[in-house]
C-alpha atoms as a PDB file:
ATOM      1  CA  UNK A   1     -17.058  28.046   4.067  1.00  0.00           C
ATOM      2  CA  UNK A   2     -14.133  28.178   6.353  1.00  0.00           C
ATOM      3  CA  UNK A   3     -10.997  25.638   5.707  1.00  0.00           C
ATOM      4  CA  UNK A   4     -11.905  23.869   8.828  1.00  0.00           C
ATOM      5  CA  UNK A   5     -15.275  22.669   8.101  1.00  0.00           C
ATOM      6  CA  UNK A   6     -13.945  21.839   4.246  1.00  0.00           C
ATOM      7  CA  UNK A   7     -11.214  19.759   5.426  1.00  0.00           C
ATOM      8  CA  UNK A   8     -13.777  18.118   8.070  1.00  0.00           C
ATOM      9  CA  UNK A   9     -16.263  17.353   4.917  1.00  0.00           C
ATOM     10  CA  UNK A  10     -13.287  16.296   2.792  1.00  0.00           C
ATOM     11  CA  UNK A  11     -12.743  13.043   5.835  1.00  0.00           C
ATOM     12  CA  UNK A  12     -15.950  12.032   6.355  1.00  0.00           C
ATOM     13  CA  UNK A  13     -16.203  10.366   3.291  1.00  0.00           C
ATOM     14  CA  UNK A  14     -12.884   8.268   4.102  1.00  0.00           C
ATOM     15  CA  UNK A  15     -13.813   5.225   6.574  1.00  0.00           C
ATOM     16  CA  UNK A  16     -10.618   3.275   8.135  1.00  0.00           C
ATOM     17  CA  UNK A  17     -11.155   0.248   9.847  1.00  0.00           C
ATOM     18  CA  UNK A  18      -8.523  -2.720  10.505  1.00  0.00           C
ATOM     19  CA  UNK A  19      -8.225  -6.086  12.474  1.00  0.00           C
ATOM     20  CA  UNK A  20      -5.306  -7.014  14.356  1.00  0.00           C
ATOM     21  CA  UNK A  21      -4.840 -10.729  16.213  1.00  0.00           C
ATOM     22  CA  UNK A  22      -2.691 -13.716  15.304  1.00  0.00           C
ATOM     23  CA  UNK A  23      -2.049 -16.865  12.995  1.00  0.00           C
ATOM     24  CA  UNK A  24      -1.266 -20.341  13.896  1.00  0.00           C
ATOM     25  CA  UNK A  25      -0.619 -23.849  12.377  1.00  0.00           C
ATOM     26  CA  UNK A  26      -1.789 -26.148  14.938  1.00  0.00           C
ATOM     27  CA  UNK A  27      -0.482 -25.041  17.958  1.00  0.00           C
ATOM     28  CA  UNK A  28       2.928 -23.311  15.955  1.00  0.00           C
ATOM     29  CA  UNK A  29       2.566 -19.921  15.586  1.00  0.00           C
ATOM     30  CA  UNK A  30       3.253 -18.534  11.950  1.00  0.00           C
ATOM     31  CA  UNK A  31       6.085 -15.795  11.784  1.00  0.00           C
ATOM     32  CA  UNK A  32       6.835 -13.669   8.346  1.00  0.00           C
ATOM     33  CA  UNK A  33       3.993 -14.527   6.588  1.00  0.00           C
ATOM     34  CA  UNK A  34       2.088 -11.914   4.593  1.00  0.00           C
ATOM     35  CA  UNK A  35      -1.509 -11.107   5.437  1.00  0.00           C
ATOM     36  CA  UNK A  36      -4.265  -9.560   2.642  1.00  0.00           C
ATOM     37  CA  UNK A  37      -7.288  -7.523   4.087  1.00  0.00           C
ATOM     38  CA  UNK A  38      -9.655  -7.006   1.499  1.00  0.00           C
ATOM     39  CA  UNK A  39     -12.825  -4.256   1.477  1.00  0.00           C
ATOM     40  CA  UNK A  40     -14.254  -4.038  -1.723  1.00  0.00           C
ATOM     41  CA  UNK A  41     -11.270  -2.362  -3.942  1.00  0.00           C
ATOM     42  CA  UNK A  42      -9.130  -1.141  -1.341  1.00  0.00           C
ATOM     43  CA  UNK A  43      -6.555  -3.798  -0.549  1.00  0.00           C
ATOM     44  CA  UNK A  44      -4.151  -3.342   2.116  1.00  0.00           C
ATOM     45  CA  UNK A  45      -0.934  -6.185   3.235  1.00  0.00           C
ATOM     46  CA  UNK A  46       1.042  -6.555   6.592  1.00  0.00           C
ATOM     47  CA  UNK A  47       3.287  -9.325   7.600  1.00  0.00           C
ATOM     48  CA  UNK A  48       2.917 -11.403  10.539  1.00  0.00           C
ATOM     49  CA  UNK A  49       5.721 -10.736  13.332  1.00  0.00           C
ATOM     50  CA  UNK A  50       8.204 -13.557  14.944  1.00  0.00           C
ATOM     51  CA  UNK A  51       5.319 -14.256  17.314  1.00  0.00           C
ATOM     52  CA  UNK A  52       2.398 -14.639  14.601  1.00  0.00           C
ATOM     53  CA  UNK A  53       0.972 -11.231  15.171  1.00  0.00           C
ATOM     54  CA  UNK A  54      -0.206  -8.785  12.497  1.00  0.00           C
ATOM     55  CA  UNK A  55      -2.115  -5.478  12.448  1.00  0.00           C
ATOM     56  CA  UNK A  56      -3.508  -4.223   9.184  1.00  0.00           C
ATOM     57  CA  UNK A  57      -5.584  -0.994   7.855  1.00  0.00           C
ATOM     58  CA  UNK A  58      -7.461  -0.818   5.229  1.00  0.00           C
ATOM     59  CA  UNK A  59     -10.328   2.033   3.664  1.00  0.00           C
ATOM     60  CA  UNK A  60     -13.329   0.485   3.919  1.00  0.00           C
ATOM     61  CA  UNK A  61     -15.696  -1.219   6.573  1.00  0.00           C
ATOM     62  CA  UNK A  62     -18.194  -3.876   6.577  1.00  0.00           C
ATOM     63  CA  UNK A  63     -17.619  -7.436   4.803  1.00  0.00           C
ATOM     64  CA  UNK A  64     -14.078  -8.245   4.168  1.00  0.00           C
ATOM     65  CA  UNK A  65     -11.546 -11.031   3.351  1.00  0.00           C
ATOM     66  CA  UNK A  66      -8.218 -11.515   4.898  1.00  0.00           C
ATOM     67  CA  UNK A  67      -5.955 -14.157   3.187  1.00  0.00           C
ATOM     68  CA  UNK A  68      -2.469 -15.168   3.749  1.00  0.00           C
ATOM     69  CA  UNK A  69       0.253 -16.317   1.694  1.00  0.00           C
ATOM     70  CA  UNK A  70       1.815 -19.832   3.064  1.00  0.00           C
ATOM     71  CA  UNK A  71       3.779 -22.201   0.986  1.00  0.00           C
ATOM     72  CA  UNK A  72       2.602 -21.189  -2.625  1.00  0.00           C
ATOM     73  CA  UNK A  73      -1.165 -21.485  -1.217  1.00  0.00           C
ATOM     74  CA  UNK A  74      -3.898 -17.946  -0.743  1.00  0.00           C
ATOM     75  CA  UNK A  75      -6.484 -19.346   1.694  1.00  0.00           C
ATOM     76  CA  UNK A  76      -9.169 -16.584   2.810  1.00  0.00           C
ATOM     77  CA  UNK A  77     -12.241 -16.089   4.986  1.00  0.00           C
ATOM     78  CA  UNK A  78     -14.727 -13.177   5.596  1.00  0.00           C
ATOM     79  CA  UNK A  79     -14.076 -10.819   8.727  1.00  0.00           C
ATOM     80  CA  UNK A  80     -16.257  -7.664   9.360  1.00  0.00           C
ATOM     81  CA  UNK A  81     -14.182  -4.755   9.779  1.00  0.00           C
ATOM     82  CA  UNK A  82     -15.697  -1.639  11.999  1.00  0.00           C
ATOM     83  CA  UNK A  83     -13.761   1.940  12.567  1.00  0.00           C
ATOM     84  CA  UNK A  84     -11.847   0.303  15.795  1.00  0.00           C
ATOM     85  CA  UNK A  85      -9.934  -2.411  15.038  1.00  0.00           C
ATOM     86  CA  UNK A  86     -11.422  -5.998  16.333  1.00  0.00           C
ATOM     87  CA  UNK A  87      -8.810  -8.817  16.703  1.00  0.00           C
ATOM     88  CA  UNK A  88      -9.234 -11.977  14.983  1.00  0.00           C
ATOM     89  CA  UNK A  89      -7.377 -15.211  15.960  1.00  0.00           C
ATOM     90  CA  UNK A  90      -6.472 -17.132  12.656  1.00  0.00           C
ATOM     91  CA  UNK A  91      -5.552 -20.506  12.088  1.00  0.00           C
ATOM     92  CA  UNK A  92      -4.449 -22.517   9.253  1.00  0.00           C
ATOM     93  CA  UNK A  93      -5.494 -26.301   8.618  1.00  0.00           C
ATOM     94  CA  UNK A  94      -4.760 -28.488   5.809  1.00  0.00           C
ATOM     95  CA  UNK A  95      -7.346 -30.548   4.270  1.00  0.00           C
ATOM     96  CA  UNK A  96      -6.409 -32.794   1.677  1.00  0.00           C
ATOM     97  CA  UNK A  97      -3.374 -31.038   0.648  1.00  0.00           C
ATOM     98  CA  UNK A  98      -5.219 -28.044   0.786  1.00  0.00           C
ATOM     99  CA  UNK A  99      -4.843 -25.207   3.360  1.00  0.00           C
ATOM    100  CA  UNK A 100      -7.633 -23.555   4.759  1.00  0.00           C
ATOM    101  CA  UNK A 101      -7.918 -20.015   6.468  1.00  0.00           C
ATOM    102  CA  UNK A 102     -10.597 -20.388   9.790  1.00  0.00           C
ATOM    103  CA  UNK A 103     -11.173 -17.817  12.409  1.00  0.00           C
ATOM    104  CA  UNK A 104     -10.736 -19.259  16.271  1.00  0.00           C
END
């Protein structure tokens, strides 16, 4: 078996997929906060930029969770994550005290 096809069997076991998109409260747009994607037990983080943007990679595909960390709160909903990246609009509401994590 030549090193080429070995190394080509060694990555096709390893699936990458990631979401990109933005987060909001109301209409504000959420900079520096830290954003959790979640596929099964690979866990990856990024951190949204001054205009709410993030981009995140993660091993895995399928079902996931992405949650965010804002003011001592974790809220988190289920994305699917394929190969190509798929962008996902987030936004944050507060019920009851509570913040909640929906996609737009």
């Amino acid at each position: 078996m030549s090193i080429p096809v070995l190394t080509n069997l060694l990555f096709a076991t390893w699936s990458f997929g990631g979401i990109y998109g933005d987060l909001r409260l109301g209409d504000k747009y959420l900079a520096e906060v830290k954003v959790t994607l979640t596929c099964g037990a690979a866990t990856a983080e990024a951190t949204t930029d001054a205009k709410g943007s993030f981009r995140v990679t993660v091993q895995g595909e399928g079902k996931c969770r992405v949650g965010v960390s804002y003011e001592g709160q974790t809220p988190s909903v289920e994305v699917v994550v394929f190969e190509k990246p798929a962008r996902y609009r987030l936004v944050l509401e507060q019920i009851e005290g509570k913040y909640v994590l929906k996609r737009v």
